[in-house]
Protein backbone atom coordinates (compact mmCIF):
# COMPACT_ATOMS: atom_id res chain seq x y z
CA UNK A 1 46.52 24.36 -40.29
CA UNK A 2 46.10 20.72 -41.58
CA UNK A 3 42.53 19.15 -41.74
CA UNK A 4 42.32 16.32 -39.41
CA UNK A 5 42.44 13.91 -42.31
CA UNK A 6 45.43 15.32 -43.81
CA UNK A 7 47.15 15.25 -40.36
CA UNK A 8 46.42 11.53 -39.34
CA UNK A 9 47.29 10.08 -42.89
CA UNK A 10 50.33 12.03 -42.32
CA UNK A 11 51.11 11.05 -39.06
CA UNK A 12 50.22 7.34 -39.77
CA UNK A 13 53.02 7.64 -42.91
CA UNK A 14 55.52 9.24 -40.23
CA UNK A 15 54.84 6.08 -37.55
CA UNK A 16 55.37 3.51 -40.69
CA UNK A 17 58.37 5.43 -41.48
CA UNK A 18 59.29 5.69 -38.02
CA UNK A 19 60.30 9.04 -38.07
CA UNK A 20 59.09 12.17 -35.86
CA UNK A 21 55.48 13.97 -37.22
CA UNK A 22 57.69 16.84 -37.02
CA UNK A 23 60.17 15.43 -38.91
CA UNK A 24 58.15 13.83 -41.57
CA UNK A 25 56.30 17.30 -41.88
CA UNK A 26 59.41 19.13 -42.74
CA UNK A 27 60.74 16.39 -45.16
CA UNK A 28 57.45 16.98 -46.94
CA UNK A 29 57.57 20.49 -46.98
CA UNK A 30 61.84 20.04 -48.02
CA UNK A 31 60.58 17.74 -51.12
CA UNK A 32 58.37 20.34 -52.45
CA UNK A 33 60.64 23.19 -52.38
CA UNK A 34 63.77 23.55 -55.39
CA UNK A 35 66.45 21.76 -54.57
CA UNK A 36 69.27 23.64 -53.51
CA UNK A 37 72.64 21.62 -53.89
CA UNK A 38 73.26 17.89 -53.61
CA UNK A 39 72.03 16.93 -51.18
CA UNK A 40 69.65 13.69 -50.98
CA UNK A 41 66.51 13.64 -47.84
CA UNK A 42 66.57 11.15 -45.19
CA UNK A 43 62.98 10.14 -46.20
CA UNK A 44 63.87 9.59 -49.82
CA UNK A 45 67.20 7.64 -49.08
CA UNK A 46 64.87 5.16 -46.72
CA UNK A 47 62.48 4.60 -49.12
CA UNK A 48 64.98 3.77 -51.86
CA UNK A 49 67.27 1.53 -49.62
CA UNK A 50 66.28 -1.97 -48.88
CA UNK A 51 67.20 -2.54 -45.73
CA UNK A 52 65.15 0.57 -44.64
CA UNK A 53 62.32 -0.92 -46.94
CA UNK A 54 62.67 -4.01 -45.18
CA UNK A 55 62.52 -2.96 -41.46
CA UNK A 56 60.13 -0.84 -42.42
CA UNK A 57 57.85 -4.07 -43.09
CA UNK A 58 57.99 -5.49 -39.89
CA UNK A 59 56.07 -5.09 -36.77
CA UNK A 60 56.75 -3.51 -33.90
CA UNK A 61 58.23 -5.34 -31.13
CA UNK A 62 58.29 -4.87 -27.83
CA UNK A 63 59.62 -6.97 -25.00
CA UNK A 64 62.41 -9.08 -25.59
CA UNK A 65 64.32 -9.10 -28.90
CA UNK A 66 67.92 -9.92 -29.92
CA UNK A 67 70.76 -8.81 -28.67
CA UNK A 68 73.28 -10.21 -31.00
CA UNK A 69 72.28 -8.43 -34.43
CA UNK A 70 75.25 -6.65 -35.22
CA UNK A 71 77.17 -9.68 -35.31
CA UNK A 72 74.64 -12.20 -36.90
CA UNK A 73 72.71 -9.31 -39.01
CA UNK A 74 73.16 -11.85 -42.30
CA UNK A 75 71.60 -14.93 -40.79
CA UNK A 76 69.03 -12.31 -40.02
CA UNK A 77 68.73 -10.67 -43.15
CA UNK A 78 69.49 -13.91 -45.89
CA UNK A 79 69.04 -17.07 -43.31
CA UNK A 80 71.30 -18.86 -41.88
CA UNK A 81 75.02 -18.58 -43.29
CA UNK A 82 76.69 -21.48 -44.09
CA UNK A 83 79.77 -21.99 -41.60
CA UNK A 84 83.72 -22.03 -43.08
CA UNK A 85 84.81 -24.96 -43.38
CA UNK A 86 87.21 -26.63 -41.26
CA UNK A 87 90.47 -28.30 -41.93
């Protein structure tokens, strides 16, 4: 049983990670444990990558937000991109 401390830092990692308590708990308990194999956890991965690390600085929205991301994701991520030029 987790003390109620342990359990809301926990679950307060697991929101800013924005990941499942359950699922944070078992990544926890996975990084403790010898590795067996290869293979690299979810959690660690998003920590290392940027993207991750930069979504994972934003706030929450709710309400409207855009609907064109997967096509504009660099303005969003670098600023605007210059347009090609035209002939």
């Amino acid at each position: 049983m987790l003390s109620e401390e342990v359990k809301r830092r926990a679950m307060a990692e697991a929101r800013k990670l924005k990941v499942s308590f359950a699922d944070f708990v078992r990544q926890a308990i996975a990084e403790k444990l010898p590795h067996q194999g290869k293979g690299v956890d979810r959690l660690k991965r998003r920590r290392q990558d940027p993207l991750f690390r930069l979504c994972d600085r934003l706030p929450l929205v709710s309400g409207v937000t855009a609907t064109d991301v997967a096509g504009n994701h660099d303005d969003y991520l670098y600023g605007e991109t210059p347009k090609p030029a035209q002939r």
